[in-house]
Protein backbone atom coordinates (compact mmCIF):
# COMPACT_ATOMS: atom_id res chain seq x y z
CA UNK A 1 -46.07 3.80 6.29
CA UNK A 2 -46.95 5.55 9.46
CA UNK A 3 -49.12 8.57 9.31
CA UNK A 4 -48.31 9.43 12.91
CA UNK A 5 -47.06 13.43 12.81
CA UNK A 6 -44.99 12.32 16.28
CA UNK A 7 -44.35 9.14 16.45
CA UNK A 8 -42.71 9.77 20.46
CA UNK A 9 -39.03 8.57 19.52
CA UNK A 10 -36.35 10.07 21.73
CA UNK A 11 -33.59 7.70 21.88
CA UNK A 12 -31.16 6.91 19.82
CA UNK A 13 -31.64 3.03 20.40
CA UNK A 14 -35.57 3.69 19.82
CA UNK A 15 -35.12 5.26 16.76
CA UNK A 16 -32.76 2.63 15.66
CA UNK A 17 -34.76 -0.41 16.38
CA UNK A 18 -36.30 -1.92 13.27
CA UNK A 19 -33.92 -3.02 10.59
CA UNK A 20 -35.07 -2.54 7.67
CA UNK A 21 -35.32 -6.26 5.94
CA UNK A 22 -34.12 -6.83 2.45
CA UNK A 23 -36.42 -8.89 0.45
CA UNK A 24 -35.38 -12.55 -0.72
CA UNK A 25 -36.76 -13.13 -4.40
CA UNK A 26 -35.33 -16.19 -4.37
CA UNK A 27 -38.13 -17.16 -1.68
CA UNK A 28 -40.72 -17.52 -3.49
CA UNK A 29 -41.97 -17.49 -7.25
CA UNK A 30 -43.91 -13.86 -8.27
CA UNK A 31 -44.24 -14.60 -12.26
CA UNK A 32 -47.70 -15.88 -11.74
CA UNK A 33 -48.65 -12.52 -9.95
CA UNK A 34 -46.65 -10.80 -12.68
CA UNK A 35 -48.34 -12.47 -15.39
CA UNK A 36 -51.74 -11.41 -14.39
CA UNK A 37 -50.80 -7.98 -14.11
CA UNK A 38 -50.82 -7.97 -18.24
CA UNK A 39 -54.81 -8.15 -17.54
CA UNK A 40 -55.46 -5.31 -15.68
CA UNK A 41 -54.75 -1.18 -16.08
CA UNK A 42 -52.35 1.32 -15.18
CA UNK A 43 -49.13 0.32 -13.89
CA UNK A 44 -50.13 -3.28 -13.08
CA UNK A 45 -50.18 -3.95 -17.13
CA UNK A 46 -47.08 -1.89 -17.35
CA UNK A 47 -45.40 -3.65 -14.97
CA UNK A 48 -46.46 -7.40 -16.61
CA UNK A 49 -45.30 -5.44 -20.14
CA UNK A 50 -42.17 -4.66 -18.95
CA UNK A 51 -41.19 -7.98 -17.27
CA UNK A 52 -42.28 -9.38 -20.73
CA UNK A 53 -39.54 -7.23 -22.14
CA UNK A 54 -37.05 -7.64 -19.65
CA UNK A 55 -37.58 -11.59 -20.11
CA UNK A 56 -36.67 -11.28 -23.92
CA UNK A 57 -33.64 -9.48 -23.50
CA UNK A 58 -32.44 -11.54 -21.07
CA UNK A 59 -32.70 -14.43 -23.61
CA UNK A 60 -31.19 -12.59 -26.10
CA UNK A 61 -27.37 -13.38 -25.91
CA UNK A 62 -26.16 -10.05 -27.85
CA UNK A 63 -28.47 -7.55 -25.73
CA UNK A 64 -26.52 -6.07 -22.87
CA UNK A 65 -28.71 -5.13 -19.91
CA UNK A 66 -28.02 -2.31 -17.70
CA UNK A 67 -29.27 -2.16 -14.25
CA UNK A 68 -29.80 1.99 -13.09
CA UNK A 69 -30.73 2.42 -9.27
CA UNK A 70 -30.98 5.46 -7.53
CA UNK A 71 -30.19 5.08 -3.63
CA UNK A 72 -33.16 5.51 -1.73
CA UNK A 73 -34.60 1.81 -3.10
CA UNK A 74 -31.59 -0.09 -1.82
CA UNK A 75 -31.37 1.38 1.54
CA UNK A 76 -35.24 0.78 1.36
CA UNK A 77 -34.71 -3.37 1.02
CA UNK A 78 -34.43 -3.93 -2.58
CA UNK A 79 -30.48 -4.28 -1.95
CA UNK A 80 -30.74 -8.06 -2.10
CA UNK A 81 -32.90 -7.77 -5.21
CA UNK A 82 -29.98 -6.22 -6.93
CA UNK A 83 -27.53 -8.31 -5.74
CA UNK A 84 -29.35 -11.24 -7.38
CA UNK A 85 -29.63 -10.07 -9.96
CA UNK A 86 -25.65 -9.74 -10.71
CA UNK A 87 -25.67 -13.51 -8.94
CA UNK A 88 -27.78 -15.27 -11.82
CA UNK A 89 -26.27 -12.89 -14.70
CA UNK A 90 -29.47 -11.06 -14.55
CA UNK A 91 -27.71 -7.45 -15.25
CA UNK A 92 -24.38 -7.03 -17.40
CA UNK A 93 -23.75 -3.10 -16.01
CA UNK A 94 -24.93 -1.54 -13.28
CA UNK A 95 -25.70 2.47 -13.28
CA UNK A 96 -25.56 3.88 -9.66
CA UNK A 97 -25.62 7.51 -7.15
CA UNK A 98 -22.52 6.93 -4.93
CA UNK A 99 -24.81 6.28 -2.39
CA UNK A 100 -26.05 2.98 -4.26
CA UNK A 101 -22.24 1.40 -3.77
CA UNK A 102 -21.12 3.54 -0.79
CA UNK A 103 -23.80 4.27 1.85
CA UNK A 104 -25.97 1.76 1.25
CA UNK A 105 -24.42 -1.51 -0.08
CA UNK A 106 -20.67 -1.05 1.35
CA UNK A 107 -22.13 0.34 4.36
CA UNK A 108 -24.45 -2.79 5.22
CA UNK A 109 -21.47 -5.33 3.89
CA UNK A 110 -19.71 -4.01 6.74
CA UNK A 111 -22.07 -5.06 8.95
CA UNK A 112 -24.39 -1.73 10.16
CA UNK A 113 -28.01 -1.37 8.91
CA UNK A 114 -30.51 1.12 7.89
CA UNK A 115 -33.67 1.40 10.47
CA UNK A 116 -37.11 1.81 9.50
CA UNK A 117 -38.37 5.10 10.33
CA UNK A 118 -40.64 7.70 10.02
CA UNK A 119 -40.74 10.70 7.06
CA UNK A 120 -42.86 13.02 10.20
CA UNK A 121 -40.15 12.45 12.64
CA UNK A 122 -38.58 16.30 13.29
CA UNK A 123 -35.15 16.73 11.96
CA UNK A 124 -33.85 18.67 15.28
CA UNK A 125 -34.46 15.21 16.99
CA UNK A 126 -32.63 13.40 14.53
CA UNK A 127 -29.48 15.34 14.54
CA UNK A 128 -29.56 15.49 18.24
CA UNK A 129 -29.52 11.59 18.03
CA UNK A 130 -26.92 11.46 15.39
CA UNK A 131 -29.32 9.94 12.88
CA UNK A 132 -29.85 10.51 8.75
CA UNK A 133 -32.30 9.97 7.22
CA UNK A 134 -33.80 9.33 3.32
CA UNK A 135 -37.20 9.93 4.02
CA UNK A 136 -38.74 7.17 6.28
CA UNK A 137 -35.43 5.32 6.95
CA UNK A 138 -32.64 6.07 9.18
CA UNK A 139 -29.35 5.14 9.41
CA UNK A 140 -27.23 5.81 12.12
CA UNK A 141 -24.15 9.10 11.62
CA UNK A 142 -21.36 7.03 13.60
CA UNK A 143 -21.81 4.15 12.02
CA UNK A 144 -21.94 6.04 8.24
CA UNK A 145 -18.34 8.04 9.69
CA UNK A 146 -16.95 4.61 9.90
CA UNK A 147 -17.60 3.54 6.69
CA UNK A 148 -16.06 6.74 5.71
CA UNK A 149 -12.80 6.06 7.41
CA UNK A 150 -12.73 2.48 5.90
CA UNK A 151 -13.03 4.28 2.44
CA UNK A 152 -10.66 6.70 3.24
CA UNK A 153 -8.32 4.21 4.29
CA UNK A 154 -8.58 2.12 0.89
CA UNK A 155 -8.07 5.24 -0.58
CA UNK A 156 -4.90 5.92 0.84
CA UNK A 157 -3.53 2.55 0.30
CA UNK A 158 -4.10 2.96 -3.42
CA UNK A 159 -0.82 4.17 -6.11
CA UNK A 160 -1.20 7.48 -6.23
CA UNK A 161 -2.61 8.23 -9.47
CA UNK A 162 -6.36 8.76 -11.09
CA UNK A 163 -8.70 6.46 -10.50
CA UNK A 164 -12.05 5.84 -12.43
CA UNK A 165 -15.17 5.16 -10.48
CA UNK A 166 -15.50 1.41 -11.51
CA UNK A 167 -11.78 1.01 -10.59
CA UNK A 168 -12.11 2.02 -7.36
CA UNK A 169 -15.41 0.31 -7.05
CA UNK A 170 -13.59 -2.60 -7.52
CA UNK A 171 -10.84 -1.82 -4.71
CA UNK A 172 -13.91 -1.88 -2.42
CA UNK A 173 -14.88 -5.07 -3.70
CA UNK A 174 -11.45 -6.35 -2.72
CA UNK A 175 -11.66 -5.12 0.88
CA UNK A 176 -15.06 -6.55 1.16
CA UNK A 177 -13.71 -9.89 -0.04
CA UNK A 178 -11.76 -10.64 3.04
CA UNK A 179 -13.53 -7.78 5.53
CA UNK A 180 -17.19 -7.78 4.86
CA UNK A 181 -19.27 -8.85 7.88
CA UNK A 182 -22.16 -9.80 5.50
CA UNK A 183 -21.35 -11.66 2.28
CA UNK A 184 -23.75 -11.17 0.04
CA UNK A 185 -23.90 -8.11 -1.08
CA UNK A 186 -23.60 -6.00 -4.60
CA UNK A 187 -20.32 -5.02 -4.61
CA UNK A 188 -19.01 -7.88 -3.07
CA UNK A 189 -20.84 -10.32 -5.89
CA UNK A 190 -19.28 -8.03 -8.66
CA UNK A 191 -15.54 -8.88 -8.07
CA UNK A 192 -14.31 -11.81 -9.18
């Protein structure tokens, strides 16, 4: 995290040039790290405790496991995490913001990318660049307008009628299925 109060950005292209890089936990093995958490304090032993847990309910066939997220940690890299995690059966429900599904996953499917950034950077400098942000990452306003449309336009090509979140979730699934530029994503892995 930079502590810089101005870091000297003032293009868009140098504002928007480091991706931020989903981590792979299929790259390496952490439940030796994990497991020596459960001797120390704080919220090392809580986090050994609770991976403990999470292991026994995952071997317990009639426990359904629901998987909450709140935005900012997917657009922060943990997007692959999640999407794992619905890959190996790891999750039976998933409990998301809009932004989870929409501006982050759906929105890096179709091939754009949120940009490491900086939480000092002023605002004014942002908008005049066209950039959002969620704290220290960025992600660029054209590209998020896109995504937009492309919702919009699934929308539109629905029946007219009501539509429940997870129904429509899974229309966006369906366009990612034959549209995504990246495959492996959440929404994608959930339709089948």
């Amino acid at each position: 995290m930079s502590n810089t109060k101005n870091p000297g950005h003032n293009s868009k292209k140098e504002f928007l040039s480091k991706p931020v890089e989903h981590i792979d936990i299929t790259s390496f093995d952490s439940r030796n790290i994990i497991s020596s958490m459960e001797k120390m304090s704080f919220v090392s032993r809580e986090t050994a405790n609770a991976a403990k847990i999470y292991n026994e309910m995952l071997k317990d066939k009639d426990c359904t496991i629901f998987l909450t997220l709140a935005g900012s940690t997917s657009a922060a890299g943990c997007m692959h995490v999640y999407r794992d995690m619905v890959k190996y059966n790891m999750v039976d429900a998933i409990v998301a913001t809009g932004a989870s599904i929409i501006d982050m996953d759906f929105f890096e499917a179709l091939g754009f990318k949120h940009y490491q950034g900086s939480q000092f950077q002023n605002d004014a400098d942002l908008r005049n660049n066209y950039i959002d942000r969620i704290y220290d990452t960025y992600i660029d306003e054209d590209e998020l307008q896109m995504c937009d449309k492309i919702i919009g336009e699934i929308a539109d090509g629905l029946e007219p009628r009501s539509y429940t979140s997870r129904e429509f979730i899974h229309e966006m699934g369906k366009y990612l299925k034959s549209n995504s530029k990246k495959k492996k994503f959440i929404n994608r892995s959930c339709v089948r």
